[in-house]
N, C-alpha and C. Protein backbone atom coordinates (compact mmCIF):
# COMPACT_ATOMS: atom_id res chain seq x y z
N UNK A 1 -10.64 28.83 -17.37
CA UNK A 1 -10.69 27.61 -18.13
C UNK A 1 -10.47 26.42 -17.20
N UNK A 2 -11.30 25.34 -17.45
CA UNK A 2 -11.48 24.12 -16.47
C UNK A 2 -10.36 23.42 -17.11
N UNK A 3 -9.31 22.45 -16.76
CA UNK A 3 -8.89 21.71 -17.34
C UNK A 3 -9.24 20.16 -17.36
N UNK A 4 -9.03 18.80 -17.88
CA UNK A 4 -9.72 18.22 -17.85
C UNK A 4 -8.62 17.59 -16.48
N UNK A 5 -9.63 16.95 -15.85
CA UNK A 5 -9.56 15.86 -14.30
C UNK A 5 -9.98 14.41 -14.38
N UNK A 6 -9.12 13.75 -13.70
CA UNK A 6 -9.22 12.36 -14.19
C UNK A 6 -9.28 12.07 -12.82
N UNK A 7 -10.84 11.40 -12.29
CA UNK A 7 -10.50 10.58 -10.57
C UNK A 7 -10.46 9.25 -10.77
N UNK A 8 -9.80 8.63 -10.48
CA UNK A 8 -9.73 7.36 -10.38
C UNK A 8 -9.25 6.83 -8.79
N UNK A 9 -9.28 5.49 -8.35
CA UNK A 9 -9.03 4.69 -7.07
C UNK A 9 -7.24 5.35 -7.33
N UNK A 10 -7.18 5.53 -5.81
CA UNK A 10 -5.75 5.36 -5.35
C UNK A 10 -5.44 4.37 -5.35
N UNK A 11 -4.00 4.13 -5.89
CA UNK A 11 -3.17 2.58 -6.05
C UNK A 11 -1.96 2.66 -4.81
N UNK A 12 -2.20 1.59 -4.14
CA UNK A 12 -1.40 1.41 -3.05
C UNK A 12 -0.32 1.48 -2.94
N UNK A 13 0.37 1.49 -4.13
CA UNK A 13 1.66 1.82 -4.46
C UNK A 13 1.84 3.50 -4.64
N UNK A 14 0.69 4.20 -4.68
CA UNK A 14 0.84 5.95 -4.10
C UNK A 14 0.29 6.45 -2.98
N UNK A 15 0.47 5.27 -1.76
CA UNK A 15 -0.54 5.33 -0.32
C UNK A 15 0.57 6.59 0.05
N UNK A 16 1.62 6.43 0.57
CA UNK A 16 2.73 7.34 1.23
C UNK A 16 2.82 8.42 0.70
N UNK A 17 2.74 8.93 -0.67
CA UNK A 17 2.82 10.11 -1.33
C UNK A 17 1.45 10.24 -1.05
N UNK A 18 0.22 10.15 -1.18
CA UNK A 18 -0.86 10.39 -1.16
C UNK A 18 -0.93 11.09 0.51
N UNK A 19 -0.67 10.20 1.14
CA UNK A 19 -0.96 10.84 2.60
C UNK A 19 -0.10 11.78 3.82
N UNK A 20 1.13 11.91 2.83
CA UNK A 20 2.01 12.99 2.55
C UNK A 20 1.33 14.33 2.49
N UNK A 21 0.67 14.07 1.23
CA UNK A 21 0.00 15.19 0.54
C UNK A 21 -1.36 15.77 1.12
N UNK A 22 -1.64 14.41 1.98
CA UNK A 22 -3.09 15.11 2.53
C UNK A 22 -2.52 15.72 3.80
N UNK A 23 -1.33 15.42 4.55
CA UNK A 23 -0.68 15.78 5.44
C UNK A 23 -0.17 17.18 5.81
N UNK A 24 0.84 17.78 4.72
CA UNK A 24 1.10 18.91 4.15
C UNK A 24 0.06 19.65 3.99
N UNK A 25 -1.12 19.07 3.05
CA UNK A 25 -2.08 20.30 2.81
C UNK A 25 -3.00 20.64 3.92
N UNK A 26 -2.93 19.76 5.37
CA UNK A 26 -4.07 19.94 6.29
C UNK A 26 -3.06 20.97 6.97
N UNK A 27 -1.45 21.08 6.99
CA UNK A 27 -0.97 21.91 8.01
C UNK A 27 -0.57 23.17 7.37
N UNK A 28 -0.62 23.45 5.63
CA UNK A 28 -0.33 24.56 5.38
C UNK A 28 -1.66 25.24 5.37
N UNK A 29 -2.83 24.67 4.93
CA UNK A 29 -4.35 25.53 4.53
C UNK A 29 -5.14 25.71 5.75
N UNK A 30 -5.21 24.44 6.71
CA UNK A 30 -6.17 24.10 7.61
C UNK A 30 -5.41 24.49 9.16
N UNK A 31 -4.30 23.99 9.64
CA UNK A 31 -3.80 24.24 10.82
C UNK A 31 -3.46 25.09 11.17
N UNK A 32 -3.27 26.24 10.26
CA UNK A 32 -2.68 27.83 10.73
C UNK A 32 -4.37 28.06 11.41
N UNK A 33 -6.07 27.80 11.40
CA UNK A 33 -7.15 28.15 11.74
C UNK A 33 -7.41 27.26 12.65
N UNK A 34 -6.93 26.60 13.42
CA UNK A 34 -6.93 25.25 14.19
C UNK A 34 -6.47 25.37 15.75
N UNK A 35 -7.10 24.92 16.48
CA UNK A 35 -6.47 25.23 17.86
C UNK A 35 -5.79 24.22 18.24
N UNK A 36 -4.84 24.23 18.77
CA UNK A 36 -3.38 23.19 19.35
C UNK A 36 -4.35 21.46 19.49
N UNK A 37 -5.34 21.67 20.60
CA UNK A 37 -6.05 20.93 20.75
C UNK A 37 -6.76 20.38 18.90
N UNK A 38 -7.08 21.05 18.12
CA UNK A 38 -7.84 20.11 16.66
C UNK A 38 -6.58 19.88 16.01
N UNK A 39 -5.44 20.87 16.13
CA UNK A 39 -4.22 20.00 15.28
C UNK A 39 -4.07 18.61 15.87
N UNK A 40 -4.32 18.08 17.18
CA UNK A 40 -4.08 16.81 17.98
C UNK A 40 -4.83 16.06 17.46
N UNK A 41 -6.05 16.41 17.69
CA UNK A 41 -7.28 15.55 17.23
C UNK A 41 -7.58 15.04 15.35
N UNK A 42 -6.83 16.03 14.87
CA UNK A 42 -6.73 15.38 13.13
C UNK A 42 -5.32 14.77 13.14
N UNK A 43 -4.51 14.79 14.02
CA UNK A 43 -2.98 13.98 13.56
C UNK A 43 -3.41 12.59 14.93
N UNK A 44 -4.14 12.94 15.68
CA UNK A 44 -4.62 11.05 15.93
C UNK A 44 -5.60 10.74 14.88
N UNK A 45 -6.29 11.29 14.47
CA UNK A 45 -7.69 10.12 13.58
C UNK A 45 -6.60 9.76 12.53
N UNK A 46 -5.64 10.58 11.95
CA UNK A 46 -4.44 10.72 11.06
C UNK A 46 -3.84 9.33 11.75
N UNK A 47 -3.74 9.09 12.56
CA UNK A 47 -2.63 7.99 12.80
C UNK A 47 -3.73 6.74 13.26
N UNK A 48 -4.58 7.10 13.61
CA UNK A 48 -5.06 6.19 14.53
C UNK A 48 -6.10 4.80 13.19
N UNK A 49 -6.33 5.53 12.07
CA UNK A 49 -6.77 5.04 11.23
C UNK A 49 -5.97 5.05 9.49
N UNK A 50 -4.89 5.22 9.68
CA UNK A 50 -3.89 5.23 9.10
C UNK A 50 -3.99 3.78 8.15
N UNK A 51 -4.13 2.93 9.01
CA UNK A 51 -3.64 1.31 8.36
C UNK A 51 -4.99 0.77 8.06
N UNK A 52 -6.01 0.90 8.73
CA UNK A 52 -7.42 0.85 8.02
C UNK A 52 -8.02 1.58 6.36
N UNK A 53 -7.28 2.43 6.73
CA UNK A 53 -7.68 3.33 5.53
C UNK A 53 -6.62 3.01 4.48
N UNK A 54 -5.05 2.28 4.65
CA UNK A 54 -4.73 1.61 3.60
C UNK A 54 -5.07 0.46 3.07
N UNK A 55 -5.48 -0.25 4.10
CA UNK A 55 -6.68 -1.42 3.60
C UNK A 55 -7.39 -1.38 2.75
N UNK A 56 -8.54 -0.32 3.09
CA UNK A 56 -8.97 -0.08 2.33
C UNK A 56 -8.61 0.24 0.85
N UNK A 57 -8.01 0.82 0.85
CA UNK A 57 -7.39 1.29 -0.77
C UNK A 57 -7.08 -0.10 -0.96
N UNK A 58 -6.15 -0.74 -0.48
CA UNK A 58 -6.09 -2.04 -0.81
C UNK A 58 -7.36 -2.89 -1.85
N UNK A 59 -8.26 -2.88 -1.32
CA UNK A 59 -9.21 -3.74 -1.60
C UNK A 59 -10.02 -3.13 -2.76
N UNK A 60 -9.93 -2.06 -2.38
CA UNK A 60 -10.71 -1.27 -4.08
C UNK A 60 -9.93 -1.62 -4.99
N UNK A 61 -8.35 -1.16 -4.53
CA UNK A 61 -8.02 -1.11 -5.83
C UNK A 61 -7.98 -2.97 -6.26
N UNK A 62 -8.27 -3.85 -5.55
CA UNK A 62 -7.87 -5.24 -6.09
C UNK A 62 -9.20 -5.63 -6.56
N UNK A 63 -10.53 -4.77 -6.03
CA UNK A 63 -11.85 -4.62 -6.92
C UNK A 63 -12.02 -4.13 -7.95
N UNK A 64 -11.47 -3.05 -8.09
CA UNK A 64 -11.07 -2.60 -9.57
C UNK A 64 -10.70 -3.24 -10.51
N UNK A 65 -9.48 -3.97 -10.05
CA UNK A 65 -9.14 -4.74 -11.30
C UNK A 65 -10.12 -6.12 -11.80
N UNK A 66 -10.43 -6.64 -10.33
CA UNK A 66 -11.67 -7.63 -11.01
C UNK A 66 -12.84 -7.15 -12.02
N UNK A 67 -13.12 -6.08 -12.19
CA UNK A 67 -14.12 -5.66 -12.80
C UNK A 67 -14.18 -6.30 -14.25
């Protein structure tokens, strides 16, 4: 049984829990299959675009509400 799913814009006020969560789930599912070297390379793009990518959310979500 499917249950029902609701996607909506991330609100910047759940940036830290959100990327928590994408954090956790890349090192419990994804990094145990990962070589030392790609765990490096996803925890820099992870950091290195960190504040861009809250921007972003930023701005959707302040597009959103203009709608």
């Amino acid at each position: 049984m499917v249950e029902e799913l609701l996607i909506r814009p991330l609100y910047v006020s759940e940036w830290e829990e959100a990327m928590r969560l994408a954090w956790d789930t890349f090192i419990i599912h994804e990094a145990p299959v990962y070589s030392k070297e790609g765990i490096k390379a996803f925890n820099h793009y992870y950091g290195e675009y960190y504040e861009e990518l809250k921007k972003l959310c930023l701005f959707i979500e302040n597009f959103v509400k203009n709608l």
